[in-house]
C-alpha atoms as a PDB file:
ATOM      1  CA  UNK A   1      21.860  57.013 -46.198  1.00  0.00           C
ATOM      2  CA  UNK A   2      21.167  60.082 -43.174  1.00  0.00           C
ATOM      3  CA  UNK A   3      19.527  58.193 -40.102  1.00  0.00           C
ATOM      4  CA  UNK A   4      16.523  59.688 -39.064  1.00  0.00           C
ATOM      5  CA  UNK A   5      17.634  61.095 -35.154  1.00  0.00           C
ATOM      6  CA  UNK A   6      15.169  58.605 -33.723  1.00  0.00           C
ATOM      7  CA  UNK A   7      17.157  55.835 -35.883  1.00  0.00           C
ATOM      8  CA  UNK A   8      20.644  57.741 -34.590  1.00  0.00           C
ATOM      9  CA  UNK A   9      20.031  57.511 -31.121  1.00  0.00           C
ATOM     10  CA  UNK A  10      18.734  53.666 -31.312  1.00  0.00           C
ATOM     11  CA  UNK A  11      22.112  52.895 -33.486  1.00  0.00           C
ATOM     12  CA  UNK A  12      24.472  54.890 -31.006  1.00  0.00           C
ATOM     13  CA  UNK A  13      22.794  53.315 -28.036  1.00  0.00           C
ATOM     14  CA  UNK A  14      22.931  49.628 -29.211  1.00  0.00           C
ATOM     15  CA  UNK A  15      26.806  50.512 -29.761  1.00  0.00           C
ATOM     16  CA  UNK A  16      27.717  51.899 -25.992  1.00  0.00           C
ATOM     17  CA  UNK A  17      25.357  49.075 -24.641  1.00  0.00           C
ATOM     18  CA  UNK A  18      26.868  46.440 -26.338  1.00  0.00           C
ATOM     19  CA  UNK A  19      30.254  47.659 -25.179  1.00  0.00           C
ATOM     20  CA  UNK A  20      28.774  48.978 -21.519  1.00  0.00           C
ATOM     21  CA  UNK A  21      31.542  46.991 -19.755  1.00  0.00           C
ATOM     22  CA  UNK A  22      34.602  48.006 -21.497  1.00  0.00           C
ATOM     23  CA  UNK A  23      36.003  50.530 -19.550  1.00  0.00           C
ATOM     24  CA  UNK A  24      38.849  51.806 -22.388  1.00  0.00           C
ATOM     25  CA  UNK A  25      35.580  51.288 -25.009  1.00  0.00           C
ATOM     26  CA  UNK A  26      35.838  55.133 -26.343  1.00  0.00           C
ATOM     27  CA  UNK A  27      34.032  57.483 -28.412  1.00  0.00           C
ATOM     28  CA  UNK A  28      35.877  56.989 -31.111  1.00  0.00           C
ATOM     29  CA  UNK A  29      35.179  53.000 -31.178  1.00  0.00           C
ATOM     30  CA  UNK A  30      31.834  54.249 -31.180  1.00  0.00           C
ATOM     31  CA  UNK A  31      32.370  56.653 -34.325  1.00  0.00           C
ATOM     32  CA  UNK A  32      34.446  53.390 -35.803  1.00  0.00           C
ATOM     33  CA  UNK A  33      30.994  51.336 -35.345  1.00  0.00           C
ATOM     34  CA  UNK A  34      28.656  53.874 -36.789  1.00  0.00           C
ATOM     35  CA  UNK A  35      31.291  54.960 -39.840  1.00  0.00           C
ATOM     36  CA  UNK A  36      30.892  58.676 -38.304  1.00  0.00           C
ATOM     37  CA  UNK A  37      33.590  60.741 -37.412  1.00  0.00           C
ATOM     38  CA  UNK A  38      34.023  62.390 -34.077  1.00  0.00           C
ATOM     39  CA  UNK A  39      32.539  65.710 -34.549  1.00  0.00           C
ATOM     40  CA  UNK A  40      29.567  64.482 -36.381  1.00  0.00           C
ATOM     41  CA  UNK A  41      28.640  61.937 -33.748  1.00  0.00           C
ATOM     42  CA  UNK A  42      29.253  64.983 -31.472  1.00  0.00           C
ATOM     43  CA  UNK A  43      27.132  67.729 -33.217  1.00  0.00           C
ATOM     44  CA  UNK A  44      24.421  64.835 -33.684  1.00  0.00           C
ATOM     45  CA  UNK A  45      24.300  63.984 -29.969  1.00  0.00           C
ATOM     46  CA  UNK A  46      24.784  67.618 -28.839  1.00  0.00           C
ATOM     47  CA  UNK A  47      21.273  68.561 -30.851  1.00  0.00           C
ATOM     48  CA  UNK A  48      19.642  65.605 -30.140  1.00  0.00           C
ATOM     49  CA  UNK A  49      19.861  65.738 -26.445  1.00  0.00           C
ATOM     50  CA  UNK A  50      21.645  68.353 -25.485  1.00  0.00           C
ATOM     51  CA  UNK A  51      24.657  66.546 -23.735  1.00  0.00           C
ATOM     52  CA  UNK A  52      28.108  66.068 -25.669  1.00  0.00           C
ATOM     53  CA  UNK A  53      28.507  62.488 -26.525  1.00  0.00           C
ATOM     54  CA  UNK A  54      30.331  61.984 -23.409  1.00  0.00           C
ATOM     55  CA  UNK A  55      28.058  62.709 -21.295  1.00  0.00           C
ATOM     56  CA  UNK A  56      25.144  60.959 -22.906  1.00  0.00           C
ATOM     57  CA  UNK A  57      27.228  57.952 -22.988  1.00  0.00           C
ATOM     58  CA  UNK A  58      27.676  58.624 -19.355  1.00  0.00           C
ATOM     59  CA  UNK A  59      24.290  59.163 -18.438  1.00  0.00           C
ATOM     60  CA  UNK A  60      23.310  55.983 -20.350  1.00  0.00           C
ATOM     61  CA  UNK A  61      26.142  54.471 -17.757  1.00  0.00           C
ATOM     62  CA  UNK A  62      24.534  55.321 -15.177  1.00  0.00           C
ATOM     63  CA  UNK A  63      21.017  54.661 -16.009  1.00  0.00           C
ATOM     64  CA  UNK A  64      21.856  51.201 -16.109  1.00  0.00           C
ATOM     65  CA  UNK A  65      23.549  51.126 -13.131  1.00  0.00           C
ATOM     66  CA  UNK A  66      20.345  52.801 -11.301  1.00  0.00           C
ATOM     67  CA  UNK A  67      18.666  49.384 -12.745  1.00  0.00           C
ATOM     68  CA  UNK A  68      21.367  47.079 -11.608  1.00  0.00           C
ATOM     69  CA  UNK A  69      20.836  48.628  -8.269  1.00  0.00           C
ATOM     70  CA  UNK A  70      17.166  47.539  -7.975  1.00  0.00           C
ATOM     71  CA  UNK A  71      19.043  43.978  -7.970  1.00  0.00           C
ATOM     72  CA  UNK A  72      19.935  43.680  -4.115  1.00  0.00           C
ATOM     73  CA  UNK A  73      22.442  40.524  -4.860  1.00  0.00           C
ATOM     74  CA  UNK A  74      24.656  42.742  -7.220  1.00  0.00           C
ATOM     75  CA  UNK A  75      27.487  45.094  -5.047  1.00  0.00           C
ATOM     76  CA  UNK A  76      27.846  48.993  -6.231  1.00  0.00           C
ATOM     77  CA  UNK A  77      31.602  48.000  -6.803  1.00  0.00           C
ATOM     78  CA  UNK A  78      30.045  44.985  -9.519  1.00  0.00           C
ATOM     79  CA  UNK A  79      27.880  47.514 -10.445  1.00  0.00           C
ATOM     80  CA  UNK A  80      30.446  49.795 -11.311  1.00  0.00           C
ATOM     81  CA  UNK A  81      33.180  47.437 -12.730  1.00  0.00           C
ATOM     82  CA  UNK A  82      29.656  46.330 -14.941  1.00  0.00           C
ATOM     83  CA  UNK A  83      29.065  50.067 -16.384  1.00  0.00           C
ATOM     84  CA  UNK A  84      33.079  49.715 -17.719  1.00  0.00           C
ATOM     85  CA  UNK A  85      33.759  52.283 -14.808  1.00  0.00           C
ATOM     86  CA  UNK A  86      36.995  51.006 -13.054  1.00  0.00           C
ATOM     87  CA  UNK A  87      36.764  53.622  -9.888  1.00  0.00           C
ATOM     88  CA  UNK A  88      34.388  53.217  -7.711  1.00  0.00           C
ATOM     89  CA  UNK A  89      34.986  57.327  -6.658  1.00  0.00           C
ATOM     90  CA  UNK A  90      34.427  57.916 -10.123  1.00  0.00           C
ATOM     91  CA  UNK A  91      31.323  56.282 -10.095  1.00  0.00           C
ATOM     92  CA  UNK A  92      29.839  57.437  -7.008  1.00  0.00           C
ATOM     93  CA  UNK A  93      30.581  60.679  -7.994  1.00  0.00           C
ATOM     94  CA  UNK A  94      28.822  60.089 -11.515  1.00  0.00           C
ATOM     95  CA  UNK A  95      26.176  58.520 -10.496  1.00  0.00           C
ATOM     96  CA  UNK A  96      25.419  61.211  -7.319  1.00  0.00           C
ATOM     97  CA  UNK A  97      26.000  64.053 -10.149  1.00  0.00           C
ATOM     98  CA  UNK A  98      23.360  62.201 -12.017  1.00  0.00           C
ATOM     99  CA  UNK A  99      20.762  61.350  -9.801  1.00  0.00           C
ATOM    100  CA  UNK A 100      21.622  63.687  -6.813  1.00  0.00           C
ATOM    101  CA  UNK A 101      22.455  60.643  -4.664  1.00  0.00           C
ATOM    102  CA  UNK A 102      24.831  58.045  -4.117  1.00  0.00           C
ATOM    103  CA  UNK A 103      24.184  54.655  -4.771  1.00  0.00           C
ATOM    104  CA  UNK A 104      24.346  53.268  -1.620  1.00  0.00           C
ATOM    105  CA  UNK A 105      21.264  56.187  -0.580  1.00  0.00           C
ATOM    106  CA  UNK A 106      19.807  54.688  -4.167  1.00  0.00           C
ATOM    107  CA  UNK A 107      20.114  51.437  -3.355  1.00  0.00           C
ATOM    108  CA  UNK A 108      18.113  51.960   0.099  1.00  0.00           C
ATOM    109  CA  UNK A 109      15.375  54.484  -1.187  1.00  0.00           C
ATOM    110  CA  UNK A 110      14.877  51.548  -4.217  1.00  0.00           C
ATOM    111  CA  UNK A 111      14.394  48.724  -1.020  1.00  0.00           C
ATOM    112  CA  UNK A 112      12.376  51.482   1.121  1.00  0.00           C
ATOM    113  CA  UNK A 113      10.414  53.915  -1.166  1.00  0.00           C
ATOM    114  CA  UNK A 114       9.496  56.865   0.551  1.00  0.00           C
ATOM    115  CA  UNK A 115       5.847  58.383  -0.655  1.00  0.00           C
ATOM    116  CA  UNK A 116       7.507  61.692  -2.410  1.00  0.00           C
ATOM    117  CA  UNK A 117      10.460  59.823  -3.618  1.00  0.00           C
ATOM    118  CA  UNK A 118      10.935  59.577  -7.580  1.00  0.00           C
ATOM    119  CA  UNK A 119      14.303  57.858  -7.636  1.00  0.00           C
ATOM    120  CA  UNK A 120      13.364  54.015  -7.999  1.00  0.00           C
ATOM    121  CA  UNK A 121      12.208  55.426 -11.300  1.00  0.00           C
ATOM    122  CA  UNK A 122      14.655  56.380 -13.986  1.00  0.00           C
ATOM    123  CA  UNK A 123      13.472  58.235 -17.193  1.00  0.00           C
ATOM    124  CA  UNK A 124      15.650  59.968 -19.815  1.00  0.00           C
ATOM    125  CA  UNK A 125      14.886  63.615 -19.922  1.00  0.00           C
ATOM    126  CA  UNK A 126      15.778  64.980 -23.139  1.00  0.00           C
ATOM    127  CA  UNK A 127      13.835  66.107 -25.804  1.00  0.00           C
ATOM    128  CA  UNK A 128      11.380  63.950 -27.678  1.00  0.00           C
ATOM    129  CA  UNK A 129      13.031  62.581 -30.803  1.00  0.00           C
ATOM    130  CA  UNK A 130      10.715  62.464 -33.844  1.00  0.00           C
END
């Protein structure tokens, strides 16, 4: 039975969240999970929101980690060792590519909100899914 792309998404998500903290967790695990194979998980994600499935699965990464950062107990190297990335470099760098800051400016703007600042907010910005 063909998954409606609003069903897809929900599916594929549920899998990388469930596995968020296993760094070696792969796309192929995934494709094992949803009894896919690699390029149809691809082409699905790819015209669903535009991103290859590594970089949704990244961007869903890193969205969580923007929440985990509105928790001022948690540390941005928990927080990345928590998003199954093991370097924090890596992650800084994700998450600035992301969100065109790094955590630690995140973190702050989340505890001090400027009036024009958007970031404390995190929405997923691809197309609508019917």
């Amino acid at each position: 039975m063909l998954l409606t792309d609003k069903e897809f998404i929900i599916e594929f998500n549920q899998a990388v969240y469930n596995s968020i903290q296993q760094s070696n967790y792969s796309l192929i695990s995934i494709c094992n999970e949803l009894h896919l194979s690699r390029s149809q998980v691809h082409r699905r994600i790819k015209s669903i929101t535009g991103l290859s499935a590594t970089h949704y699965i990244r961007r869903i990464r890193m969205q969580y980690a923007a929440h985990l950062l509105t928790n001022h107990e948690i540390k941005i190297v928990e927080i990345s060792a928590i998003v199954g990335i093991k370097s924090v470099q890596n992650f800084s760098k994700y998450f600035k590519c992301e969100f065109g800051i790094s955590p630690s400016q995140y973190k702050c703007q989340v505890s001090y909100p400027t009036n024009n600042s958007n970031t404390s907010t995190v929405f997923f910005d691809s197309k609508e899914i019917h």
